[in-house]
N, C-alpha and C. Protein backbone atom coordinates (compact mmCIF):
# COMPACT_ATOMS: atom_id res chain seq x y z
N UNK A 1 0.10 173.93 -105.09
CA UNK A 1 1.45 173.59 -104.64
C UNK A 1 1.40 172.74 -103.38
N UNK A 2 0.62 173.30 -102.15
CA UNK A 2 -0.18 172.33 -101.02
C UNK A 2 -0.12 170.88 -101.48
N UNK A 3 -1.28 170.52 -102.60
CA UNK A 3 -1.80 169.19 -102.81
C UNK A 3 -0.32 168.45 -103.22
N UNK A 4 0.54 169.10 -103.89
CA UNK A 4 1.85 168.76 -104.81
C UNK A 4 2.65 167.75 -104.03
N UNK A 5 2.75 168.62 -102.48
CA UNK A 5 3.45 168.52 -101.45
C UNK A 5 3.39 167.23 -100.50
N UNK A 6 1.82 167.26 -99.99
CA UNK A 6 1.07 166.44 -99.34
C UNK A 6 1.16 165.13 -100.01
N UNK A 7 0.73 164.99 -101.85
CA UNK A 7 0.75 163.56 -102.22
C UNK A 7 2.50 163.47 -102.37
N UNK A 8 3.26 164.47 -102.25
CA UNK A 8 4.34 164.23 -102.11
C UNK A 8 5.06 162.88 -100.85
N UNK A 9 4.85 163.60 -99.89
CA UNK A 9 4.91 162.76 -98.85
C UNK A 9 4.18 161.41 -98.80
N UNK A 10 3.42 161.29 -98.97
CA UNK A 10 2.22 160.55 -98.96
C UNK A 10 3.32 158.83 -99.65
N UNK A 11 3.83 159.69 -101.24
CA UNK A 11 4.23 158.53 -102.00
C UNK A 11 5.63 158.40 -101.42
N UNK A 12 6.36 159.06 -100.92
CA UNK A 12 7.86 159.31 -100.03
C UNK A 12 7.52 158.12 -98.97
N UNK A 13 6.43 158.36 -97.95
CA UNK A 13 5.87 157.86 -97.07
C UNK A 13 6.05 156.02 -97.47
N UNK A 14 4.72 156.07 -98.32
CA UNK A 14 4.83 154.18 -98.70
C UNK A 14 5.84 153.88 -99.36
N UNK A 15 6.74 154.23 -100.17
CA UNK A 15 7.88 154.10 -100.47
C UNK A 15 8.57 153.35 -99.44
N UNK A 16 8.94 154.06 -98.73
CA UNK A 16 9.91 154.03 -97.42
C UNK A 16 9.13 152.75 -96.55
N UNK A 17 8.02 152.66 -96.68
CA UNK A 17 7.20 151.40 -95.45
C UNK A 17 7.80 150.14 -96.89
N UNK A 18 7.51 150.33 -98.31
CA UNK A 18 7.21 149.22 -98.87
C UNK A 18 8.96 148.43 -99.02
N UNK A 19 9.86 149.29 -98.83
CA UNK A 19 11.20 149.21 -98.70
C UNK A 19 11.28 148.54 -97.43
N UNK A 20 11.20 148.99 -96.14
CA UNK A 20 11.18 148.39 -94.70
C UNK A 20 10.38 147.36 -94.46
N UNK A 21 9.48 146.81 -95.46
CA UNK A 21 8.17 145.75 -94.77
C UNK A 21 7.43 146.42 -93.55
N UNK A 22 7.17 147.68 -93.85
CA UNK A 22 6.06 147.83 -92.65
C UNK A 22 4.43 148.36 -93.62
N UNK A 23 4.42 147.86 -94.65
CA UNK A 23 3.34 148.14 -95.00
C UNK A 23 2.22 147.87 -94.43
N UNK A 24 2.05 146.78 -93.20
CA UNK A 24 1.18 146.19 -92.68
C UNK A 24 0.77 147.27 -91.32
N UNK A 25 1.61 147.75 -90.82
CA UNK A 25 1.47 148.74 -89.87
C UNK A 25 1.09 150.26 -90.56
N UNK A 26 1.70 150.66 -91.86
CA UNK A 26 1.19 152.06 -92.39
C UNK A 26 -0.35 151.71 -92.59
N UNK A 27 -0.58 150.86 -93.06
CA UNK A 27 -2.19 150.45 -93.35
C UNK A 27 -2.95 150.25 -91.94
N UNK A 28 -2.96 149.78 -90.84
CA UNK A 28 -3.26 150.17 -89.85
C UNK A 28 -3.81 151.58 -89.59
N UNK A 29 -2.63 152.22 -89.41
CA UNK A 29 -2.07 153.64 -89.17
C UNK A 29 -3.21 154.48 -90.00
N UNK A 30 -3.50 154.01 -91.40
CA UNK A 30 -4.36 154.60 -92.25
C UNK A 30 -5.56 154.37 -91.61
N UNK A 31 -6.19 153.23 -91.59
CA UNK A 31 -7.62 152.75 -91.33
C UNK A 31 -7.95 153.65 -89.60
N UNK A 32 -7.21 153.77 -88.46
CA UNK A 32 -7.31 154.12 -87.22
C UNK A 32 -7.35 155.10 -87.32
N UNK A 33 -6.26 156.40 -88.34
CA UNK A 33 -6.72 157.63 -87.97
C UNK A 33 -7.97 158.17 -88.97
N UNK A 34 -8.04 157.53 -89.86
CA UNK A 34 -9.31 157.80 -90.85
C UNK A 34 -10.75 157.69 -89.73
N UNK A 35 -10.27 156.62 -89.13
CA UNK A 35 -11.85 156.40 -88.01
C UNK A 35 -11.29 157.55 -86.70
N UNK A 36 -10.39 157.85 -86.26
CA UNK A 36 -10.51 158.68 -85.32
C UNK A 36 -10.84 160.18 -85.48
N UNK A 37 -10.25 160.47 -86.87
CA UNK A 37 -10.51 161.89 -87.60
C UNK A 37 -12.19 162.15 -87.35
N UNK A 38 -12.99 160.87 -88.25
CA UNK A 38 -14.48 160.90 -87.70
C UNK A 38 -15.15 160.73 -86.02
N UNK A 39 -14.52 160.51 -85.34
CA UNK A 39 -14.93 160.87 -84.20
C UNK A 39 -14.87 161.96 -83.62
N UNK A 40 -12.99 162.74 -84.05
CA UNK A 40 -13.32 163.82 -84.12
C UNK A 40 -13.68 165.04 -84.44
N UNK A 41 -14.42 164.68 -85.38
CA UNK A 41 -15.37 165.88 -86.58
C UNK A 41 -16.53 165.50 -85.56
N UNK A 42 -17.36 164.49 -85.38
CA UNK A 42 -18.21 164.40 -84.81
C UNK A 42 -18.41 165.37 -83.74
N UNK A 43 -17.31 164.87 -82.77
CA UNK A 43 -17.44 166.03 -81.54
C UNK A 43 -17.55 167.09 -81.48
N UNK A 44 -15.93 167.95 -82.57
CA UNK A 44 -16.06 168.96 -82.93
C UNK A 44 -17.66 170.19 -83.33
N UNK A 45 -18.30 168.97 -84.37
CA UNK A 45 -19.26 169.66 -84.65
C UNK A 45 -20.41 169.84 -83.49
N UNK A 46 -20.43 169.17 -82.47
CA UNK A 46 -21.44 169.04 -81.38
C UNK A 46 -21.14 170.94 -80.86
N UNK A 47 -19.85 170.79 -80.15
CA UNK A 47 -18.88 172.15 -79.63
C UNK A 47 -19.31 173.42 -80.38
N UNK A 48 -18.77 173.16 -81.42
CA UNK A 48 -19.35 174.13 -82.92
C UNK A 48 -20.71 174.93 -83.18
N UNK A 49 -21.41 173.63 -82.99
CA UNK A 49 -22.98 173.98 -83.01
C UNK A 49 -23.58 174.90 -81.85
N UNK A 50 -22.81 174.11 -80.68
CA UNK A 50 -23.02 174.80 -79.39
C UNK A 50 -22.74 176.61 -79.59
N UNK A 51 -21.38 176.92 -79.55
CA UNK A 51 -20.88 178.00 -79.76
C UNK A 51 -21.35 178.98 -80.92
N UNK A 52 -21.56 178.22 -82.10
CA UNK A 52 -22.42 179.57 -83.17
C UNK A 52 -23.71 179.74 -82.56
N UNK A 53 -24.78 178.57 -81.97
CA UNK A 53 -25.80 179.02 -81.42
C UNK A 53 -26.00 180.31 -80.24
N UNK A 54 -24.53 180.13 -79.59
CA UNK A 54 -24.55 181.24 -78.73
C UNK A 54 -24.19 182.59 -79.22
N UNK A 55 -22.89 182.45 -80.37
CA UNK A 55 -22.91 183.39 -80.99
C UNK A 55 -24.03 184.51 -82.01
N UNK A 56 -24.69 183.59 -82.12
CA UNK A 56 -26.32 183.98 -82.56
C UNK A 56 -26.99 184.67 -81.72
N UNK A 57 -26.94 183.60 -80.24
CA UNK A 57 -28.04 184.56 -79.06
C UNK A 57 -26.96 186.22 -78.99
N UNK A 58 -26.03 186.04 -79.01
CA UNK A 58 -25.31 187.06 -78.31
C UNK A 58 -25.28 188.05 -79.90
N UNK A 59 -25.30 187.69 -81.16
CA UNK A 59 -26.05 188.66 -81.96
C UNK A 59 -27.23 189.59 -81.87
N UNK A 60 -28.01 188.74 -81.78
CA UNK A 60 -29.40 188.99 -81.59
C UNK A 60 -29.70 189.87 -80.10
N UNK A 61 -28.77 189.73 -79.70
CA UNK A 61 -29.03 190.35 -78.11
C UNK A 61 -28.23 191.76 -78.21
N UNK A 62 -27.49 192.05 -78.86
CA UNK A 62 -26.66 193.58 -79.42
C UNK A 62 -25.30 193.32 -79.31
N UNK A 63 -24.50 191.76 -77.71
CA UNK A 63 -23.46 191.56 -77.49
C UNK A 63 -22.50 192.14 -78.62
N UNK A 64 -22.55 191.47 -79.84
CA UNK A 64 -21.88 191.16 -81.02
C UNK A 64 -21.47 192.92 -81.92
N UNK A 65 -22.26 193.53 -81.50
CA UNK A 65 -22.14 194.83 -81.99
C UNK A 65 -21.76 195.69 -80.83
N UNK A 66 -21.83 195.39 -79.68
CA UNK A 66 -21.28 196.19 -79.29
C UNK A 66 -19.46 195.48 -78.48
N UNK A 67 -19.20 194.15 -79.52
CA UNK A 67 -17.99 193.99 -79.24
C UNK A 67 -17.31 195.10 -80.63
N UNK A 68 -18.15 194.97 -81.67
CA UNK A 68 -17.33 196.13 -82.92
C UNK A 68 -17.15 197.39 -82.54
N UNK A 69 -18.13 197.87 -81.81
CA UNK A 69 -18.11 199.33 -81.14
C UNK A 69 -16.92 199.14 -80.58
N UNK A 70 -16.25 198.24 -79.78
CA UNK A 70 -15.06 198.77 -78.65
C UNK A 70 -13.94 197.95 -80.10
N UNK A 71 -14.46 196.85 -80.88
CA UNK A 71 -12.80 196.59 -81.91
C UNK A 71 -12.92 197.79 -82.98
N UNK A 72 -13.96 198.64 -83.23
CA UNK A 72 -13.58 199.58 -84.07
C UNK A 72 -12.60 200.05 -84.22
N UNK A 73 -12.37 201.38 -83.08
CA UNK A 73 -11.28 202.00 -83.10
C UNK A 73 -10.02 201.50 -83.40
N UNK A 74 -9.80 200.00 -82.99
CA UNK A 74 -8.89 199.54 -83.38
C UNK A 74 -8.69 198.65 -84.55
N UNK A 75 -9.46 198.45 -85.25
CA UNK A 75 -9.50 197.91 -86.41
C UNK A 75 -9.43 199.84 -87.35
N UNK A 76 -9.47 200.46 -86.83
CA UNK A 76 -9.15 201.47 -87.83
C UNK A 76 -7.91 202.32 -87.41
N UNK A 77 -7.06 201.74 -86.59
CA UNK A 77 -5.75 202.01 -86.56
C UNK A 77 -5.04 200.92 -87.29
N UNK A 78 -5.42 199.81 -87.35
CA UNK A 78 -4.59 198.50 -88.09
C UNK A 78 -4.69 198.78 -89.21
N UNK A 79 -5.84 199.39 -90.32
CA UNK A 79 -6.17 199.36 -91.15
C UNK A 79 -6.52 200.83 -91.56
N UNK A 80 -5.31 201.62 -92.01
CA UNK A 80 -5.77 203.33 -91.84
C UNK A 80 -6.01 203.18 -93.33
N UNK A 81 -6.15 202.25 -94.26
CA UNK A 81 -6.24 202.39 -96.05
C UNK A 81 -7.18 202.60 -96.60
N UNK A 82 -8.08 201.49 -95.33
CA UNK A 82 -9.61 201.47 -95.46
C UNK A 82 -10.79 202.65 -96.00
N UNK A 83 -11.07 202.70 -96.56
CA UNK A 83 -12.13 204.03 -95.84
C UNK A 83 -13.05 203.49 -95.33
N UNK A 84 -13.62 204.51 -94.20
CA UNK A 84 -14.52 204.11 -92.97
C UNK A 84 -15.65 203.45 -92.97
N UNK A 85 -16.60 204.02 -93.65
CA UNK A 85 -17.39 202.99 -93.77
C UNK A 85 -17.43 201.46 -94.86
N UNK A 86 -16.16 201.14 -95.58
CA UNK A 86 -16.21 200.44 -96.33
C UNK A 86 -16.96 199.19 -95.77
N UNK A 87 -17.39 198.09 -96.38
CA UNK A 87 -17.87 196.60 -96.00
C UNK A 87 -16.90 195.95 -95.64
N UNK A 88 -15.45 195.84 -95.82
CA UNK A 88 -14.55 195.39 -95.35
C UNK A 88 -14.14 195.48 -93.86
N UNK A 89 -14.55 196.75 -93.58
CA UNK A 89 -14.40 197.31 -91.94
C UNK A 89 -15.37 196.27 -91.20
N UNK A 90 -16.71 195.95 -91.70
CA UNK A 90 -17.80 194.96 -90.82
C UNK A 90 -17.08 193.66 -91.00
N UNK A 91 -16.61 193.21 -92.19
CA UNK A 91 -16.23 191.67 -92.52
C UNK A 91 -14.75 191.31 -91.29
N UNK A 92 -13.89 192.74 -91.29
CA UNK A 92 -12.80 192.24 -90.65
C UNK A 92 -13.16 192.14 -88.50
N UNK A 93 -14.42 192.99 -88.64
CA UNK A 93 -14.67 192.88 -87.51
C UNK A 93 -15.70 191.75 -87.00
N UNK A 94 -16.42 191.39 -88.04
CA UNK A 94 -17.05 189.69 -87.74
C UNK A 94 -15.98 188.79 -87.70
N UNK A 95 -14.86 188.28 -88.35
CA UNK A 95 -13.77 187.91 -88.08
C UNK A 95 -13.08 187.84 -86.76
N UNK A 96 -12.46 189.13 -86.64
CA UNK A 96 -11.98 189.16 -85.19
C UNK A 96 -12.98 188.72 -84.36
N UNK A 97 -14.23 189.28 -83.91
CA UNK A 97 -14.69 188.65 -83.34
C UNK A 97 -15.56 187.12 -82.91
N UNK A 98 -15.01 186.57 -83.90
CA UNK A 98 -15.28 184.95 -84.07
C UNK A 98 -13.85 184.38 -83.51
N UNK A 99 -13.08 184.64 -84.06
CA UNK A 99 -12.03 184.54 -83.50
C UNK A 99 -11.24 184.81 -82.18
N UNK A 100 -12.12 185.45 -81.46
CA UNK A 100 -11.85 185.75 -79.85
C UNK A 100 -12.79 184.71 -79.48
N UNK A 101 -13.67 184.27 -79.87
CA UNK A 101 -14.86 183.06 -79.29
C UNK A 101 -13.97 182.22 -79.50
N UNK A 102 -12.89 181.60 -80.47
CA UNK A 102 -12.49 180.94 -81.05
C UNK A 102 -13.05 180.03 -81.84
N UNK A 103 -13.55 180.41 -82.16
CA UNK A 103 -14.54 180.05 -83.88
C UNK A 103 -13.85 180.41 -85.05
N UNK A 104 -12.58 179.19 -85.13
CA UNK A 104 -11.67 179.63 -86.02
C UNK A 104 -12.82 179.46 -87.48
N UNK A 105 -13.28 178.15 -87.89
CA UNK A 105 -14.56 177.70 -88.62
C UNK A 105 -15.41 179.01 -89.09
N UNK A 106 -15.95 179.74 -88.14
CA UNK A 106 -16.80 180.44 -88.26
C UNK A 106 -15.99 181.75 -88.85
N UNK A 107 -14.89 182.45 -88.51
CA UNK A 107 -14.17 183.17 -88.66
C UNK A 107 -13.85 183.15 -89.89
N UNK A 108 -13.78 182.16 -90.43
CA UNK A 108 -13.06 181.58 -92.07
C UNK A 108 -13.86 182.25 -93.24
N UNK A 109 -14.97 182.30 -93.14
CA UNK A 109 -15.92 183.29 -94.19
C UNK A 109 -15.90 184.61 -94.36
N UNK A 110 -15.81 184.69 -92.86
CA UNK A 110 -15.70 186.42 -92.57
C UNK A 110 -14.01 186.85 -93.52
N UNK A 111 -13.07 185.97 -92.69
CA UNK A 111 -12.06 186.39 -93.45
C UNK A 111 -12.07 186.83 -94.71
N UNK A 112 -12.50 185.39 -95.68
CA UNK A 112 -12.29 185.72 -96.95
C UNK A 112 -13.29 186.51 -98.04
N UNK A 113 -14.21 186.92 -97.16
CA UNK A 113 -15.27 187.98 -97.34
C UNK A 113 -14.08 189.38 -97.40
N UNK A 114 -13.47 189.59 -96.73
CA UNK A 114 -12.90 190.62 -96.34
C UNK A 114 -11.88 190.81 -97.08
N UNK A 115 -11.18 189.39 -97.20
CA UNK A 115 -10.20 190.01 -98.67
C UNK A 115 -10.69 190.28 -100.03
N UNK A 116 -11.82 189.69 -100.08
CA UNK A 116 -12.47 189.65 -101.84
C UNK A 116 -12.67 191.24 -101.77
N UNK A 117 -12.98 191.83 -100.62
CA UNK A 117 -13.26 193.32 -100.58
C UNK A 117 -11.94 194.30 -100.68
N UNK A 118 -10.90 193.90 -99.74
CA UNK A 118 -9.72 194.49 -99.93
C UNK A 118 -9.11 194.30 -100.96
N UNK A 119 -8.99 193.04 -101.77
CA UNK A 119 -8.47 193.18 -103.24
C UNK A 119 -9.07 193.98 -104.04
N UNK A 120 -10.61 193.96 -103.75
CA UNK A 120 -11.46 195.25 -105.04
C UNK A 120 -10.57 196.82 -104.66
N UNK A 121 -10.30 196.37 -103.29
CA UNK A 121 -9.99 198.10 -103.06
C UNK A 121 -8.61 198.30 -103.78
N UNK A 122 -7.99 196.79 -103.61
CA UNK A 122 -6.29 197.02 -104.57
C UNK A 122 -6.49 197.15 -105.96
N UNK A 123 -7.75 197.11 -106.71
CA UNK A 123 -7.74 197.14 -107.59
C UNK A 123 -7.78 195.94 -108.39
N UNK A 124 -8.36 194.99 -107.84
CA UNK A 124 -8.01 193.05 -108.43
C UNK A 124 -6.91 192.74 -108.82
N UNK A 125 -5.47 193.71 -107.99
CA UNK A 125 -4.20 193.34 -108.43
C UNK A 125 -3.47 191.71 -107.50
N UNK A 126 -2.51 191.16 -108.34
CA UNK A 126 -2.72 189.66 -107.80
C UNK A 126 -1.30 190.44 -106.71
N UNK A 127 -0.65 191.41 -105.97
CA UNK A 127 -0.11 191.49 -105.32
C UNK A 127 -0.83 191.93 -103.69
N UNK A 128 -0.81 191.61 -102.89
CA UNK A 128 -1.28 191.39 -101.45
C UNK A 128 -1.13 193.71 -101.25
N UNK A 129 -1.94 193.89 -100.76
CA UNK A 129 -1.66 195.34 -100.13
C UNK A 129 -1.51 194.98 -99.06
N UNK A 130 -1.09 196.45 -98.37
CA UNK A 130 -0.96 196.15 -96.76
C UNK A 130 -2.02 195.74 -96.51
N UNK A 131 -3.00 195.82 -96.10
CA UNK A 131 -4.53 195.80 -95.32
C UNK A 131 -4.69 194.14 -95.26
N UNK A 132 -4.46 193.74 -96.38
CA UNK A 132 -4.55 192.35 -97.29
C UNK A 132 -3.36 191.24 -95.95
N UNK A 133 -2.11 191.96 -96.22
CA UNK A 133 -1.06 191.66 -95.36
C UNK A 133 -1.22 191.97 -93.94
N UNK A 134 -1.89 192.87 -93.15
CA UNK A 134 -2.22 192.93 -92.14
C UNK A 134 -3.38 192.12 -91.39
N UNK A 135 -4.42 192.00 -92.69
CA UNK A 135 -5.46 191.11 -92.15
C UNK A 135 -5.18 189.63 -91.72
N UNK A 136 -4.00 189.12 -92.76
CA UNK A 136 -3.62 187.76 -92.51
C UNK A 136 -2.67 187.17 -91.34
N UNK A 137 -2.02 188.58 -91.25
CA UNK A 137 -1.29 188.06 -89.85
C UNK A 137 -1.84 188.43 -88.50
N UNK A 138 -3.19 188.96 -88.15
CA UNK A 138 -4.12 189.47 -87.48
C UNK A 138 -4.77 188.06 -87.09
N UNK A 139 -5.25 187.43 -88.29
CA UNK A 139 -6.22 186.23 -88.47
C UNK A 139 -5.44 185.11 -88.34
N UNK A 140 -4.34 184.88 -88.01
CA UNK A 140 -3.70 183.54 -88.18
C UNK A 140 -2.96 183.53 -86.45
N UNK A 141 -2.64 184.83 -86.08
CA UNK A 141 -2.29 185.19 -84.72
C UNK A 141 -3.55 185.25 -83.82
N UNK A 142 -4.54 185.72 -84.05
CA UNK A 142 -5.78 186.03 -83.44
C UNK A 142 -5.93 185.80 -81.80
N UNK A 143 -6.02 186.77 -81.24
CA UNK A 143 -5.99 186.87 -79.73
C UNK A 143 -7.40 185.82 -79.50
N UNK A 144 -7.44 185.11 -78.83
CA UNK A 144 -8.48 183.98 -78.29
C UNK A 144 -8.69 183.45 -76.67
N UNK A 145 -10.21 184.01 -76.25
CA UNK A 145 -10.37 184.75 -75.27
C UNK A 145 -11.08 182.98 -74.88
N UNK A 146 -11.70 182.41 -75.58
CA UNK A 146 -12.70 181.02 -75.01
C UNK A 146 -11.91 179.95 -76.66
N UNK A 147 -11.03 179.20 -76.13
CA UNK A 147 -10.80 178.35 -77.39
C UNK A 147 -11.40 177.32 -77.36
N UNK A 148 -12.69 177.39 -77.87
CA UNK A 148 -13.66 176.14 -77.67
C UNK A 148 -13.29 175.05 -78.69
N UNK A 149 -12.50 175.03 -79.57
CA UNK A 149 -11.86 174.09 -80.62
C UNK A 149 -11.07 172.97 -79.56
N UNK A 150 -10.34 173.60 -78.78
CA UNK A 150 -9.30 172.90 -78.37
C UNK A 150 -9.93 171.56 -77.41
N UNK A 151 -10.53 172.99 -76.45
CA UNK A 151 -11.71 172.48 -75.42
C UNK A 151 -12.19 171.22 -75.73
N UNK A 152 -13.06 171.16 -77.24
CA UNK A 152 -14.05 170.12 -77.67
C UNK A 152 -13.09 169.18 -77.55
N UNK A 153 -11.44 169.16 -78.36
CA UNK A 153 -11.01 167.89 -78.23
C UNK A 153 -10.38 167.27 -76.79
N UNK A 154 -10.29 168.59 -75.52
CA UNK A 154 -10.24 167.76 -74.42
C UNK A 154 -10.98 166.64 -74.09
N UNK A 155 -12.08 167.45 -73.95
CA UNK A 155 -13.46 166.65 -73.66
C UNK A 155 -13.42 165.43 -73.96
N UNK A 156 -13.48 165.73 -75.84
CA UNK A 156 -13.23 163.88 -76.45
C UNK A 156 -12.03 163.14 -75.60
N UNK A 157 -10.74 163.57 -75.04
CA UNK A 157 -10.08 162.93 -74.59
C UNK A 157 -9.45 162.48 -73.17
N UNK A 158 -11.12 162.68 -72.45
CA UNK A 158 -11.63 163.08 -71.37
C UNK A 158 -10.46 163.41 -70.71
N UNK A 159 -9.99 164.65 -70.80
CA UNK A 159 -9.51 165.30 -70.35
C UNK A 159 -10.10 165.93 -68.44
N UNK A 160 -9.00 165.64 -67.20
CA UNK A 160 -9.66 166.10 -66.21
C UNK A 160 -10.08 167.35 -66.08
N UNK A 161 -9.90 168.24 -66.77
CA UNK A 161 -9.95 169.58 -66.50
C UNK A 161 -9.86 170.32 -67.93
N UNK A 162 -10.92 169.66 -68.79
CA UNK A 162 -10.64 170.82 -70.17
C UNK A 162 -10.75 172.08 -70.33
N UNK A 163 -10.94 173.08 -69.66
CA UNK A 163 -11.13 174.55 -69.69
C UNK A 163 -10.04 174.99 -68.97
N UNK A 164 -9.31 174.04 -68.26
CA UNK A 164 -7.83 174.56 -67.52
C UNK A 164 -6.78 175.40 -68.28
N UNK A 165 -6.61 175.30 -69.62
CA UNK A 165 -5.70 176.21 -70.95
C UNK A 165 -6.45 177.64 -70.82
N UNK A 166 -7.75 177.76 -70.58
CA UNK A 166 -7.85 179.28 -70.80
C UNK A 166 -7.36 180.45 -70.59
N UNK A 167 -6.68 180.76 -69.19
CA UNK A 167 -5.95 181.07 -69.08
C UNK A 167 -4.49 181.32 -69.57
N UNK A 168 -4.10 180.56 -70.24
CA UNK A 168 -2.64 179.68 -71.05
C UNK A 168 -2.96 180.86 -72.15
N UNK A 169 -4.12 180.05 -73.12
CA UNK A 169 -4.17 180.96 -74.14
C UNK A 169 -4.49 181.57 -74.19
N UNK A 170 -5.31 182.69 -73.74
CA UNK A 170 -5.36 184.07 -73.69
C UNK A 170 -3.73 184.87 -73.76
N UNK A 171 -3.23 184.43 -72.86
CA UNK A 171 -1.63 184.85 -72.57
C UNK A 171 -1.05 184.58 -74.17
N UNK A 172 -0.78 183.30 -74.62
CA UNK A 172 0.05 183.19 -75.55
C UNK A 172 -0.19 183.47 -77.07
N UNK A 173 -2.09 183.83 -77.11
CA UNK A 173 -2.64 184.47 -78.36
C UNK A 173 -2.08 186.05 -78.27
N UNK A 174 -2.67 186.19 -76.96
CA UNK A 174 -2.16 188.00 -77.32
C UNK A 174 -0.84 188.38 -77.70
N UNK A 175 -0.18 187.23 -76.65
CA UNK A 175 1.77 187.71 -76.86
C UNK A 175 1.37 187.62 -78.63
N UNK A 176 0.98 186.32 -79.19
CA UNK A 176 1.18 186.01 -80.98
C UNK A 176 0.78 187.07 -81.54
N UNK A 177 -0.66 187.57 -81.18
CA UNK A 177 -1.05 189.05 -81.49
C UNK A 177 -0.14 190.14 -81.65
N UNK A 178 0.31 190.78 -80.43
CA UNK A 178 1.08 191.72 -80.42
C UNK A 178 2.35 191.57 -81.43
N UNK A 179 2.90 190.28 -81.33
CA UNK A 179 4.29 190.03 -82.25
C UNK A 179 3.70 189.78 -83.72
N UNK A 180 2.52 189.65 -83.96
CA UNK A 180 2.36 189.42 -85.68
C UNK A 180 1.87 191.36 -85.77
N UNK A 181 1.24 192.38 -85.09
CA UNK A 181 1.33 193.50 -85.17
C UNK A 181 2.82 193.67 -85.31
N UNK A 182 3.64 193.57 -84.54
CA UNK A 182 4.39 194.06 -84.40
C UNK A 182 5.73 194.13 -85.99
N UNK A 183 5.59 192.46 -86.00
CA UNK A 183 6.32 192.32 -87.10
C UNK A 183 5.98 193.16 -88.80
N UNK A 184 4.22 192.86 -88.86
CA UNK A 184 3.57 193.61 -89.77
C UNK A 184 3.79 194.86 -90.06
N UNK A 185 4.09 195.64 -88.98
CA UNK A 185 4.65 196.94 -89.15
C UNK A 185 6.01 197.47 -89.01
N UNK A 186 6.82 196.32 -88.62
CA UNK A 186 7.72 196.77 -89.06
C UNK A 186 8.72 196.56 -90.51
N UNK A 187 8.09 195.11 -91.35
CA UNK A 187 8.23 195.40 -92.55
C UNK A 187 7.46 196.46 -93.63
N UNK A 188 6.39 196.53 -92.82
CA UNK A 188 6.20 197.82 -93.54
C UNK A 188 6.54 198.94 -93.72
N UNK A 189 7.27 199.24 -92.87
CA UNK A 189 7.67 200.66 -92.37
C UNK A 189 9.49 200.67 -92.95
N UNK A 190 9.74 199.15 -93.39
CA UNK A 190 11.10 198.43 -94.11
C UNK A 190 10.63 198.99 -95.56
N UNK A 191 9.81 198.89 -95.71
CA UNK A 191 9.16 198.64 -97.03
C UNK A 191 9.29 200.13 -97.74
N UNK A 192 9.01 200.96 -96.43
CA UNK A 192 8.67 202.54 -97.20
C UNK A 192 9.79 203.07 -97.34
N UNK A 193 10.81 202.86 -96.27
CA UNK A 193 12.09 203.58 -96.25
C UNK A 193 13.20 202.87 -97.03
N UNK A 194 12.78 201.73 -97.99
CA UNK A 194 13.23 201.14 -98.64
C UNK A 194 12.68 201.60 -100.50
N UNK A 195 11.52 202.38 -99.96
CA UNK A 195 10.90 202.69 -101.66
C UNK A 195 11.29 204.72 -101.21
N UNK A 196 11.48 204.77 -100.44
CA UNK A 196 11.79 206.21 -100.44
C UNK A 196 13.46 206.21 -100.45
N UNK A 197 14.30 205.20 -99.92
CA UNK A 197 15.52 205.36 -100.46
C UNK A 197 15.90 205.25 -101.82
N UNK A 198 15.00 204.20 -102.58
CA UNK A 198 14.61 204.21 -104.40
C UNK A 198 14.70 205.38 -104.89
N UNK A 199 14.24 206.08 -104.54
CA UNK A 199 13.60 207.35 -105.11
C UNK A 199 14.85 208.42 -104.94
């Protein structure tokens, strides 16, 4: 439906230039950000490389496990469906914690590691469970403690002071955090007193 959308616009888009005579400028427009996109993948991946390498040292060093030790407890209040030792409990906590590095990239596997597991637990039903629904608004809000994504594209845009947002976002991930918890549970809690008024 995405792709539907996108070449939607796309043909909306030249339409509208080939109507106005600005086809000469949309084609521009094409060729400049196609080459700037590659400059910034380039960079990106420099940043990237940097940051999983550290995320590695800080594996290998226990860091990384003993950030799950302190997100446990709370990954098993978000997620009381779970059972405890499931593989889903490690996948959602490699996640979060890629995602506080801000290794959205890196985070992205873990995620969907974690739902292929929570759907087995729904039973391979094509409707979302909570856990399913909690994980996604967890992962899309994600509290982010070093946003080295952003960072990389200061840098590229030599930015005077690229690490100056850290502060910023820490503040405005957690507020997103707390309000995608917040919202998550309270349709859920819509949800029950809505299937127990059914009844």
């Amino acid at each position: 439906m995405v792709n539907i959308i996108w070449v939607g616009l796309f043909v909306v888009g030249f339409m509208f230039a080939a109507i106005n005579g600005n086809m000469e400028q949309v084609n521009e427009a094409v060729f400049s950000g196609a080459k700037e996109a590659v400059t910034i993948c380039i960079g990106l991946i420099s940043i990237l490389t940097f940051w999983l390498g550290m995320m590695r040292i800080a594996e290998v060093a226990g860091m990384l496990r003993a950030v799950g030790r302190v997100l446990q407890p709370f990954v098993r209040k978000l997620f009381p469906d779970i059972p405890k030792d499931h593989p889903a409990i490690g996948y959602i906590i490699s996640n979060m914690s890629a995602n506080l590095f801000g290794l959205g990239n890196a985070a992205t596997p873990m995620g969907i590691k974690a739902m292929k597991e929570l759907k087995e637990l729904n039973n391979n039903k094509d409707e979302a469970s909570r856990s399913m629904i909690t994980l996604l608004a967890i992962n899309t809000a994600s509290i982010t403690l070093i946003p080295t994504t952003v960072i990389s594209l200061r840098i590229d845009y030599q930015s005077a002071a690229p690490t100056e947002i850290v502060m910023t976002t820490i503040m405005a991930t957690a507020c997103s955090t707390i309000g995608a918890i917040l919202i998550d549970r309270y349709f859920y809690y819509r949800r029950l007193r809505k299937g127990c008024g059914g009844n």
